[in-house]
PDB file of N, CA and C in Angstrom:
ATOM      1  N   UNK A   1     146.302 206.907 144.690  1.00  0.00           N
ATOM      2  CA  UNK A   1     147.078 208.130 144.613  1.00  0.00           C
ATOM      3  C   UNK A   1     146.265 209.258 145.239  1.00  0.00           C
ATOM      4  N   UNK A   2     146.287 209.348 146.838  1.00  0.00           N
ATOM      5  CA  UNK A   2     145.560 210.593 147.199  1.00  0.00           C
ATOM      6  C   UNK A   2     146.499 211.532 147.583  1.00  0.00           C
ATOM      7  N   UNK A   3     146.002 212.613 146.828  1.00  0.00           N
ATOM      8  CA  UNK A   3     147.104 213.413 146.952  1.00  0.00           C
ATOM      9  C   UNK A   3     146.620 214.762 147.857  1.00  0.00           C
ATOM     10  N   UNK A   4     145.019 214.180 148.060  1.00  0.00           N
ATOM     11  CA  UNK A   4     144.582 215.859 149.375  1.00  0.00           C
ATOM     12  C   UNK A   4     144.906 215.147 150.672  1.00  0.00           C
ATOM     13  N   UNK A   5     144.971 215.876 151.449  1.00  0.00           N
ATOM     14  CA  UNK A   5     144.976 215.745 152.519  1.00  0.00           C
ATOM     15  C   UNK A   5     143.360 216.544 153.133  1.00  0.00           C
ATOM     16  N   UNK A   6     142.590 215.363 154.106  1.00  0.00           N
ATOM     17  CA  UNK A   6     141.315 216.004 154.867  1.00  0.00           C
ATOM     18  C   UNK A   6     141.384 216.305 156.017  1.00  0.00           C
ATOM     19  N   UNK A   7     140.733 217.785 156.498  1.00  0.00           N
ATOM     20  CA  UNK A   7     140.444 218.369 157.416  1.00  0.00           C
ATOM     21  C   UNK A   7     139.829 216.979 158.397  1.00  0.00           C
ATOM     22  N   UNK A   8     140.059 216.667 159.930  1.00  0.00           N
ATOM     23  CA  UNK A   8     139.199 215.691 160.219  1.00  0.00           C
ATOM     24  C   UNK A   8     137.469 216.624 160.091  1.00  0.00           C
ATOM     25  N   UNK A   9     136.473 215.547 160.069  1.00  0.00           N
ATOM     26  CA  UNK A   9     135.186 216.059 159.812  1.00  0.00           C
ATOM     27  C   UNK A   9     134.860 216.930 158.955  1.00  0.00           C
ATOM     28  N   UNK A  10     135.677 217.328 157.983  1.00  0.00           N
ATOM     29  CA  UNK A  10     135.343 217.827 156.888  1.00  0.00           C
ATOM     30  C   UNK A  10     134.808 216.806 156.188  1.00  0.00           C
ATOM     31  N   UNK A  11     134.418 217.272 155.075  1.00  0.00           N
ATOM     32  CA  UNK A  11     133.528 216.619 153.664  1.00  0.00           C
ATOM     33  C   UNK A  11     134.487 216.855 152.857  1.00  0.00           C
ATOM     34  N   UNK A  12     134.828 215.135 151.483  1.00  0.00           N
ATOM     35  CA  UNK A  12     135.763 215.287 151.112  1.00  0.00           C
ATOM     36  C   UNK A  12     136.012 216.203 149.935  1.00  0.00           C
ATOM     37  N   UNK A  13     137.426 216.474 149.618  1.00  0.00           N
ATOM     38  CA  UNK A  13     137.313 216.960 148.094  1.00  0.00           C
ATOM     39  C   UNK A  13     136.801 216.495 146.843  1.00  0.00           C
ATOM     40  N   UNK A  14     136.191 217.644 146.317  1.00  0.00           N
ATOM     41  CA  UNK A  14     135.528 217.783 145.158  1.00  0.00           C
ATOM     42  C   UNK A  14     135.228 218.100 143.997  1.00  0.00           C
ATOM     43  N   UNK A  15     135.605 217.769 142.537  1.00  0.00           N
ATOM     44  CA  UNK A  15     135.939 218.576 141.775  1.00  0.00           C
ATOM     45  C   UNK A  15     134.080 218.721 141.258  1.00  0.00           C
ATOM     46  N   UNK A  16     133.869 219.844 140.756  1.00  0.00           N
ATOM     47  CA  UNK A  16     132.398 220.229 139.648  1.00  0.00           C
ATOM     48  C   UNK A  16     132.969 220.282 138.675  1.00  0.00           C
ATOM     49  N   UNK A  17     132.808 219.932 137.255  1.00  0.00           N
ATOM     50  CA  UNK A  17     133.525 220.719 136.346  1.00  0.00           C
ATOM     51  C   UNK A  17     132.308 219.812 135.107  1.00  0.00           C
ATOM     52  N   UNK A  18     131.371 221.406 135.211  1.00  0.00           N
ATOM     53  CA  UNK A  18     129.987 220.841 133.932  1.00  0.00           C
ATOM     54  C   UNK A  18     130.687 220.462 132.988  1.00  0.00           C
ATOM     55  N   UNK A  19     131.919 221.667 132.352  1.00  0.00           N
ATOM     56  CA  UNK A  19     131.988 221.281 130.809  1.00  0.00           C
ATOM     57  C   UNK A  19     132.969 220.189 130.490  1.00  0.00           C
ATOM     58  N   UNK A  20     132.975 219.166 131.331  1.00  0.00           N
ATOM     59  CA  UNK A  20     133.999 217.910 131.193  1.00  0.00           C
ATOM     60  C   UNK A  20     132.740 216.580 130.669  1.00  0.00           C
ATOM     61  N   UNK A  21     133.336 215.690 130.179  1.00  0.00           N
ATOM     62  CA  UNK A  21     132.546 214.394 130.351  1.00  0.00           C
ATOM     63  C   UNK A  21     132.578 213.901 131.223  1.00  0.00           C
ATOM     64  N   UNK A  22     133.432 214.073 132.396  1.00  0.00           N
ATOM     65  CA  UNK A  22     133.469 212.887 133.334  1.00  0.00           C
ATOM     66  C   UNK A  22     132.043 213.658 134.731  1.00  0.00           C
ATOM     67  N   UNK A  23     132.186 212.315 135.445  1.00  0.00           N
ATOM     68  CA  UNK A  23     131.164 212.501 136.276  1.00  0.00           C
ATOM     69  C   UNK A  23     130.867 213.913 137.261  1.00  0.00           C
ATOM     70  N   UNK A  24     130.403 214.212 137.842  1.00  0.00           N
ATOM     71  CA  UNK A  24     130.202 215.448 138.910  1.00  0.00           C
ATOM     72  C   UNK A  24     129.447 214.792 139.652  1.00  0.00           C
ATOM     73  N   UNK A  25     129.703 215.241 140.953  1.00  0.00           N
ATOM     74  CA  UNK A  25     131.240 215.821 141.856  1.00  0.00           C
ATOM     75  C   UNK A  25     132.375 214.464 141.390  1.00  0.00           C
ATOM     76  N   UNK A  26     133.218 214.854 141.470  1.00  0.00           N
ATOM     77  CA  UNK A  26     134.172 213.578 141.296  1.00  0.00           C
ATOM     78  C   UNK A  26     135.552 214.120 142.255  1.00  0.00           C
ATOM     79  N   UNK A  27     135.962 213.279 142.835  1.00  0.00           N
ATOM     80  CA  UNK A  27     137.344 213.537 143.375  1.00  0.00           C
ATOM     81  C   UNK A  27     138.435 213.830 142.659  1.00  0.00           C
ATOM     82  N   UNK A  28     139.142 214.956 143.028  1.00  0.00           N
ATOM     83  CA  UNK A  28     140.481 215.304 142.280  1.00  0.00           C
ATOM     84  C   UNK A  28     141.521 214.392 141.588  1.00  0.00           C
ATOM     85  N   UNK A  29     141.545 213.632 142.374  1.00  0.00           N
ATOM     86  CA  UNK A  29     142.757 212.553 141.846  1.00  0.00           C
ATOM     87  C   UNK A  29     142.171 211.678 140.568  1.00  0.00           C
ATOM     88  N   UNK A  30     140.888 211.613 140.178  1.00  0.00           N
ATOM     89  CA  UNK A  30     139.843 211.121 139.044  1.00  0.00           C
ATOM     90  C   UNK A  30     139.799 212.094 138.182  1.00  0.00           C
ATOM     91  N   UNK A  31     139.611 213.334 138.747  1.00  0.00           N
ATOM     92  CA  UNK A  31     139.758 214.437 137.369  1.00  0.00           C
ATOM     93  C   UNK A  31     140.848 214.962 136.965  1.00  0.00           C
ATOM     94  N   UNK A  32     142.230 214.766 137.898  1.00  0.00           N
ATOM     95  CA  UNK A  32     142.768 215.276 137.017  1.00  0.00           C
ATOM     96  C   UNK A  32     143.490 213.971 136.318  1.00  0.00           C
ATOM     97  N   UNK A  33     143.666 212.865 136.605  1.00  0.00           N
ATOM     98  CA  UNK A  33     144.427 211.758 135.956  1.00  0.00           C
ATOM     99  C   UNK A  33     143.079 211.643 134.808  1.00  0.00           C
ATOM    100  N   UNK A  34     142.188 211.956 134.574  1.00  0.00           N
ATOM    101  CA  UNK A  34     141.149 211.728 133.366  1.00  0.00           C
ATOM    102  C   UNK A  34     141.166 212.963 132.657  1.00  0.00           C
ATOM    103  N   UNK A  35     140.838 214.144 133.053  1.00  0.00           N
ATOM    104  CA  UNK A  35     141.099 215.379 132.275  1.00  0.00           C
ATOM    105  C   UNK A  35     142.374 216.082 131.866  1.00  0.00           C
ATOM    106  N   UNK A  36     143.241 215.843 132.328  1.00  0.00           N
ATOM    107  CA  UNK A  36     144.391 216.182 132.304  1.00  0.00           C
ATOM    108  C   UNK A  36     145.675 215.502 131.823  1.00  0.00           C
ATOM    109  N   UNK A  37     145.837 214.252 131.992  1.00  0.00           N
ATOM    110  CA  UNK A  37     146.366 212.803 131.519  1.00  0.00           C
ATOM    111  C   UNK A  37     147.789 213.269 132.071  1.00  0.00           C
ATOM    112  N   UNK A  38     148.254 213.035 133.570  1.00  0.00           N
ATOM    113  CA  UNK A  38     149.584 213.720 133.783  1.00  0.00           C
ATOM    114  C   UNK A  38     150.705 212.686 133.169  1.00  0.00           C
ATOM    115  N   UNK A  39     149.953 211.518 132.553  1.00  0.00           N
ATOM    116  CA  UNK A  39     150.746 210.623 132.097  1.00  0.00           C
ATOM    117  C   UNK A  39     152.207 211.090 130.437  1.00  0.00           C
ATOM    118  N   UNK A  40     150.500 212.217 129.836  1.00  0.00           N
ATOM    119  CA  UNK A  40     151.135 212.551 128.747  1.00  0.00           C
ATOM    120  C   UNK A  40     151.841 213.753 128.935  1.00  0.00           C
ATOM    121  N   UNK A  41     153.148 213.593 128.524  1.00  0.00           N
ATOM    122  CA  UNK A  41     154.370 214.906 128.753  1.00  0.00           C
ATOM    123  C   UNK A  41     154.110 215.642 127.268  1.00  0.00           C
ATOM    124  N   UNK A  42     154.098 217.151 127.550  1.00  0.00           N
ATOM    125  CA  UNK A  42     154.176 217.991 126.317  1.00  0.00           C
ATOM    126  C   UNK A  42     155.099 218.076 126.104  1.00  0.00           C
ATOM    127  N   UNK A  43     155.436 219.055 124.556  1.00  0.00           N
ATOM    128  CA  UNK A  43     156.719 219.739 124.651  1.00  0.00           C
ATOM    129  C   UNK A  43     157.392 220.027 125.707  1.00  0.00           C
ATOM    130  N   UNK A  44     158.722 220.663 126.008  1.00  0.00           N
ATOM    131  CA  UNK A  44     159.291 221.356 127.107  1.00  0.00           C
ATOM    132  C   UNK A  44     158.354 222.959 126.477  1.00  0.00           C
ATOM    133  N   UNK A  45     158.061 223.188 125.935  1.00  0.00           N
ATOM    134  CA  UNK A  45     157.869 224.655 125.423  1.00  0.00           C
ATOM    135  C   UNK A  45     156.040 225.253 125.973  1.00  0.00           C
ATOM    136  N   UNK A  46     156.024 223.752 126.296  1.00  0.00           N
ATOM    137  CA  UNK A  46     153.839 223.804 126.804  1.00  0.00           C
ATOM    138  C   UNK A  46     153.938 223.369 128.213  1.00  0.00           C
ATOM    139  N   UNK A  47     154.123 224.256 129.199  1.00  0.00           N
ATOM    140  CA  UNK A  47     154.151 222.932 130.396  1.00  0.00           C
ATOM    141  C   UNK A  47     152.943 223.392 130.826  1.00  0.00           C
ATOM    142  N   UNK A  48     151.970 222.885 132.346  1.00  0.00           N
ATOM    143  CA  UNK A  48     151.209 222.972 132.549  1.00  0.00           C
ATOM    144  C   UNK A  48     151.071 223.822 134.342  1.00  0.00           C
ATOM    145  N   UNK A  49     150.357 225.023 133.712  1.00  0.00           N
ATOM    146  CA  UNK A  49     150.349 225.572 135.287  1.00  0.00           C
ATOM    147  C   UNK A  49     149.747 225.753 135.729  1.00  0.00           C
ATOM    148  N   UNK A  50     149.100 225.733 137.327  1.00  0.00           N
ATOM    149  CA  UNK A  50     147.854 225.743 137.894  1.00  0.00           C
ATOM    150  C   UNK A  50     147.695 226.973 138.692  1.00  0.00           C
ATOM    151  N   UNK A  51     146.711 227.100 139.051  1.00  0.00           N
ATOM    152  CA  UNK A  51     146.412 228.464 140.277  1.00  0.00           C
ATOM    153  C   UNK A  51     145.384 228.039 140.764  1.00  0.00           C
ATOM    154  N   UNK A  52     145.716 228.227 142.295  1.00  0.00           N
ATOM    155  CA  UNK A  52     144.349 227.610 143.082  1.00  0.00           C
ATOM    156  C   UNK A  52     143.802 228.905 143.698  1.00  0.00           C
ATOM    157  N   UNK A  53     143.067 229.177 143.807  1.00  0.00           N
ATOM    158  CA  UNK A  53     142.394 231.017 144.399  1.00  0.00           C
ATOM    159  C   UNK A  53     141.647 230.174 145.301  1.00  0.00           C
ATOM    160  N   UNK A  54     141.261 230.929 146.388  1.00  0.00           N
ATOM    161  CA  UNK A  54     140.688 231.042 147.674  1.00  0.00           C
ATOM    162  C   UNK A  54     139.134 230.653 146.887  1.00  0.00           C
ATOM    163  N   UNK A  55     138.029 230.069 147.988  1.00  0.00           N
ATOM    164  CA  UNK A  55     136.737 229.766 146.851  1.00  0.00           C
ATOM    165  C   UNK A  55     135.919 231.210 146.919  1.00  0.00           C
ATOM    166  N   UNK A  56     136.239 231.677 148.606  1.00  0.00           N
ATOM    167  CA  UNK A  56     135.453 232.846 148.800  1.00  0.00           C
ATOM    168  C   UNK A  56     135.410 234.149 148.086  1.00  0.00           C
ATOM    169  N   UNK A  57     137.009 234.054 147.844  1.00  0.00           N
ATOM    170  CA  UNK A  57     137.242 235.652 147.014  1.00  0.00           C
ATOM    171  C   UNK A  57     137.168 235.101 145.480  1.00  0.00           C
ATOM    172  N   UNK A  58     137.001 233.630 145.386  1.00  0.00           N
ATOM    173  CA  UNK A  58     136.940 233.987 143.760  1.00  0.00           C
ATOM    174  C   UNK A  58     135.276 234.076 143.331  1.00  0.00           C
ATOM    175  N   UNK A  59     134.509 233.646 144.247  1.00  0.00           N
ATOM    176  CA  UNK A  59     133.466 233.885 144.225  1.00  0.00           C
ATOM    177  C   UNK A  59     132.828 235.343 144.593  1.00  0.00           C
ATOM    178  N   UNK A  60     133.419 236.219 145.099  1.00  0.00           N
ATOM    179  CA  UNK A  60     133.052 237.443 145.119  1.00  0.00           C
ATOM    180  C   UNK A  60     133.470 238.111 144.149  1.00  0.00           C
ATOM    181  N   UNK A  61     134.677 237.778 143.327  1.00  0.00           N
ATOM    182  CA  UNK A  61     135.292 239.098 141.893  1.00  0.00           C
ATOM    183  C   UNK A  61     134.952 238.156 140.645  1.00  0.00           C
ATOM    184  N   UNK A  62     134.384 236.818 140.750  1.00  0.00           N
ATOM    185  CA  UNK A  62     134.365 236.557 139.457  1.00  0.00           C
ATOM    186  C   UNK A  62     132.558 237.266 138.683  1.00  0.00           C
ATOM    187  N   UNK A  63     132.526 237.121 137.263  1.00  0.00           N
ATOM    188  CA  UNK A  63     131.515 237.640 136.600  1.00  0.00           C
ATOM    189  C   UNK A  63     131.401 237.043 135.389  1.00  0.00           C
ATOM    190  N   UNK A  64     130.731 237.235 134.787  1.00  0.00           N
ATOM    191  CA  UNK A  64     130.268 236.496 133.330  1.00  0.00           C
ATOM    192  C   UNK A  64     129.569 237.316 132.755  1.00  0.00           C
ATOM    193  N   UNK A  65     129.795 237.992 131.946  1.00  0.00           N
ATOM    194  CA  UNK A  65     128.923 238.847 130.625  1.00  0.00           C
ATOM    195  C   UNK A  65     128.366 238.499 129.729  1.00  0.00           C
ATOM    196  N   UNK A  66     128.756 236.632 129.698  1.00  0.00           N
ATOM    197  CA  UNK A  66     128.426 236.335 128.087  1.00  0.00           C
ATOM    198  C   UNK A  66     128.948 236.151 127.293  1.00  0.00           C
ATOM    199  N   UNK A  67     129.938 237.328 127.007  1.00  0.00           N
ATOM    200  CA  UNK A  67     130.567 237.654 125.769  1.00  0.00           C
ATOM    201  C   UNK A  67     131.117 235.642 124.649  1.00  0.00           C
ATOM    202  N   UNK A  68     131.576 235.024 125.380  1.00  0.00           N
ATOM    203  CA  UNK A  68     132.160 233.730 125.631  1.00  0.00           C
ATOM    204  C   UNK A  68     131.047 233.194 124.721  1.00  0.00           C
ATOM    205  N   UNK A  69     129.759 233.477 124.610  1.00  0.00           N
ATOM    206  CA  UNK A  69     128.772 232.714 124.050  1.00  0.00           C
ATOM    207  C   UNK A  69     128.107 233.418 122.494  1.00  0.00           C
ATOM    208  N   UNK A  70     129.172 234.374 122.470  1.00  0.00           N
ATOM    209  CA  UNK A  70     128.721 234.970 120.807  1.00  0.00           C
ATOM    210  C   UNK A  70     129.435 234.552 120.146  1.00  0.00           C
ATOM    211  N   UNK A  71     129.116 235.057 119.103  1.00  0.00           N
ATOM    212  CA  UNK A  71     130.468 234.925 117.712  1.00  0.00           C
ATOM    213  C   UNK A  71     130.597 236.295 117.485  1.00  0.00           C
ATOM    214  N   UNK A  72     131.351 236.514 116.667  1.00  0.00           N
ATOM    215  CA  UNK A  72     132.403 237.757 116.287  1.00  0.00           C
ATOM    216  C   UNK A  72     131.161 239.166 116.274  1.00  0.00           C
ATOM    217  N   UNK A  73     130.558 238.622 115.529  1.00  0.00           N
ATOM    218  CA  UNK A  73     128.974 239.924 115.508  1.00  0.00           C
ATOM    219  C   UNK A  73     127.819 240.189 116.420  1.00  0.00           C
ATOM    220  N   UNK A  74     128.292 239.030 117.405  1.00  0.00           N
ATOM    221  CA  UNK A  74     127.646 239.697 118.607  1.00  0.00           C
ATOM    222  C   UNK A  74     126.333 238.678 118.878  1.00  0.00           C
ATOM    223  N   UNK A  75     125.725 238.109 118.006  1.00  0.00           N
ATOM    224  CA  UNK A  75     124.698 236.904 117.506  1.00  0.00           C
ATOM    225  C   UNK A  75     125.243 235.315 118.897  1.00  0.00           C
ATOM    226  N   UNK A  76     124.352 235.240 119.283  1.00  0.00           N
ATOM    227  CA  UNK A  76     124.291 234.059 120.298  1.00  0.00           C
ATOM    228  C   UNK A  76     124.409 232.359 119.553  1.00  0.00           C
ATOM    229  N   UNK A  77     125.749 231.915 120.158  1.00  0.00           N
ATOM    230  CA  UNK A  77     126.454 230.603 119.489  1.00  0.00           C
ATOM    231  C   UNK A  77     124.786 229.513 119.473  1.00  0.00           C
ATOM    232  N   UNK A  78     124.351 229.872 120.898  1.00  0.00           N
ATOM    233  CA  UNK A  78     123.444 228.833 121.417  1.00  0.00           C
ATOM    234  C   UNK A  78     122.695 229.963 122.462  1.00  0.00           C
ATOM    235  N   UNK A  79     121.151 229.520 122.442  1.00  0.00           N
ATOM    236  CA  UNK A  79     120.554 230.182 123.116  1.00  0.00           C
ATOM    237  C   UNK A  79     121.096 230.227 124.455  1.00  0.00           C
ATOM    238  N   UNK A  80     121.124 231.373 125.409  1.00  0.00           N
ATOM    239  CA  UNK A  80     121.841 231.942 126.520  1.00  0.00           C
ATOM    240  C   UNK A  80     120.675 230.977 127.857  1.00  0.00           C
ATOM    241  N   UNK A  81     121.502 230.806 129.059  1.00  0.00           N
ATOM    242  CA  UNK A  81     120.879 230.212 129.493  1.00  0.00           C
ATOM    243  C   UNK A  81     119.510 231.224 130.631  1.00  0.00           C
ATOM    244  N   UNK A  82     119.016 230.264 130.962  1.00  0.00           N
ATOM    245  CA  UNK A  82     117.394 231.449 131.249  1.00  0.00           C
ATOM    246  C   UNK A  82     118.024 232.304 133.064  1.00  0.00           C
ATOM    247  N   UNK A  83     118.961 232.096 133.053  1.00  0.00           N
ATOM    248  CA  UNK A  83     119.442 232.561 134.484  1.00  0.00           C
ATOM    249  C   UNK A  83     119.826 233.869 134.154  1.00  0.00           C
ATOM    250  N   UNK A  84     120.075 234.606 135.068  1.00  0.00           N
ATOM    251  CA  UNK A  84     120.839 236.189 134.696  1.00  0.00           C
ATOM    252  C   UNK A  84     122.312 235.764 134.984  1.00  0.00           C
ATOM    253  N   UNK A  85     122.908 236.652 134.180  1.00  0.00           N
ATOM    254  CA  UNK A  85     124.513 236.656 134.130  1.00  0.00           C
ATOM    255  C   UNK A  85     124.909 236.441 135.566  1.00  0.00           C
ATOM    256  N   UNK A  86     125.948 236.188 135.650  1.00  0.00           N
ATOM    257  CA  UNK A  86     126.964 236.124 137.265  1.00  0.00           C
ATOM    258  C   UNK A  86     127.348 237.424 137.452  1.00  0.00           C
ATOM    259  N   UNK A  87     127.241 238.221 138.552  1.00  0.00           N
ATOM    260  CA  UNK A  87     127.527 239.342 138.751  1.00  0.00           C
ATOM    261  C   UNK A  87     128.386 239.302 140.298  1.00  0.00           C
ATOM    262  N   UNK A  88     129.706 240.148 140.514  1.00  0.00           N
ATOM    263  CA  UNK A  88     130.143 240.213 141.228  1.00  0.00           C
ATOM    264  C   UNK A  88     130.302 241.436 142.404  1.00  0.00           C
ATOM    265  N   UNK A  89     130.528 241.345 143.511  1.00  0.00           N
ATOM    266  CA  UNK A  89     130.772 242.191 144.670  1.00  0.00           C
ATOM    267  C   UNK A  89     131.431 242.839 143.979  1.00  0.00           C
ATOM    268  N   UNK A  90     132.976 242.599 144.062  1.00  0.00           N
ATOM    269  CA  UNK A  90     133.913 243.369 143.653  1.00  0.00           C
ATOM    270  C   UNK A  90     134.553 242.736 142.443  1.00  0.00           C
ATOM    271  N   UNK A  91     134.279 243.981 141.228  1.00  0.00           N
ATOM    272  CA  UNK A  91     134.736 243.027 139.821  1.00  0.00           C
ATOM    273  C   UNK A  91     136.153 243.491 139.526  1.00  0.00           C
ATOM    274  N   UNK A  92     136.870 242.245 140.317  1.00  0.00           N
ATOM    275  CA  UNK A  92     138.470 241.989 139.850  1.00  0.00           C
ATOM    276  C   UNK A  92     139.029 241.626 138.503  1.00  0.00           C
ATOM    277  N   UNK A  93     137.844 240.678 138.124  1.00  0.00           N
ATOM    278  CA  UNK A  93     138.236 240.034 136.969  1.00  0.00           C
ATOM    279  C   UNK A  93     138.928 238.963 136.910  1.00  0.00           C
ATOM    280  N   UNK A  94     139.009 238.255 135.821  1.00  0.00           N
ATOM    281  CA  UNK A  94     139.473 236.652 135.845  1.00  0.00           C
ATOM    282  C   UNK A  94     141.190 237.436 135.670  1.00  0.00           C
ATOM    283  N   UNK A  95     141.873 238.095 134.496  1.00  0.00           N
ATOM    284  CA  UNK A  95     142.806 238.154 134.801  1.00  0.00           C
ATOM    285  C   UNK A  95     143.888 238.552 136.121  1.00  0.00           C
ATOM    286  N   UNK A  96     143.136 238.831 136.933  1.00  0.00           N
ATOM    287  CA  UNK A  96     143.711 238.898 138.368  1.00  0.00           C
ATOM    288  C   UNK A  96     143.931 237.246 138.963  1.00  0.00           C
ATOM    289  N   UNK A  97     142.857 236.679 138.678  1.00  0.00           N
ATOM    290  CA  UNK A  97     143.259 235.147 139.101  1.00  0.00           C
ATOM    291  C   UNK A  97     144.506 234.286 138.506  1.00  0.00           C
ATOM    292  N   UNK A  98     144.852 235.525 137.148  1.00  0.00           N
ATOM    293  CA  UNK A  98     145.188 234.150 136.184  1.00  0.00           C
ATOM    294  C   UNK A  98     147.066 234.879 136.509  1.00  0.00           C
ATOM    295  N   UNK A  99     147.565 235.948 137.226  1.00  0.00           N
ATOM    296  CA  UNK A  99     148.884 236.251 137.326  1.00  0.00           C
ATOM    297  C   UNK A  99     148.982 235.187 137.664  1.00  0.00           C
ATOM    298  N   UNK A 100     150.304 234.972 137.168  1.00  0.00           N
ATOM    299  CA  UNK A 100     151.476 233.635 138.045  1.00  0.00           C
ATOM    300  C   UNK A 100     152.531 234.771 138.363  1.00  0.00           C
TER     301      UNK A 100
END
């Protein structure tokens, strides 16, 4: 089931995705029939929607503060990792990615 189509001489598609179990890099058609299970149908009331953003511009407005890694009082879930935060060119923000 390939469902990309390749640039000739390109390098193929690739999914990263640390916070999964499955392998990295792995090909799309492996992550999403393993992470995703298009086998299993939700409700009609849950369907499932995607957004694909450009890599360049999401890599220039995306950012990370952290916040994601506290609990309610501000106290660190798990020690923070030794890198500095992600900081962006232009901070759009994730909810700009996430309009449908």
């Amino acid at each position: 089931m390939d469902t990309f189509k390749k640039k000739e001489g390109s390098s193929p598609p690739q999914v990263w995705d640390l916070d999964s179990s499955l392998p990295f890099p792995c090909h799309p058609d492996h992550y999403v029939s393993n992470s995703f299970r298009p086998s299993f149908q939700p409700f009609s009331d849950y369907q499932r929607f995607f957004r694909i953003v450009y890599a360049p511009t999401f890599l220039q407005s995306f950012a990370s503060d952290r916040r994601h890694m506290k609990n309610w009082n501000g106290n660190w879930i798990a020690p923070p990792p030794a890198h500095d935060p992600i900081v962006a060119d232009v901070l759009l923000g994730l909810k700009v990615h996430l309009k449908v």
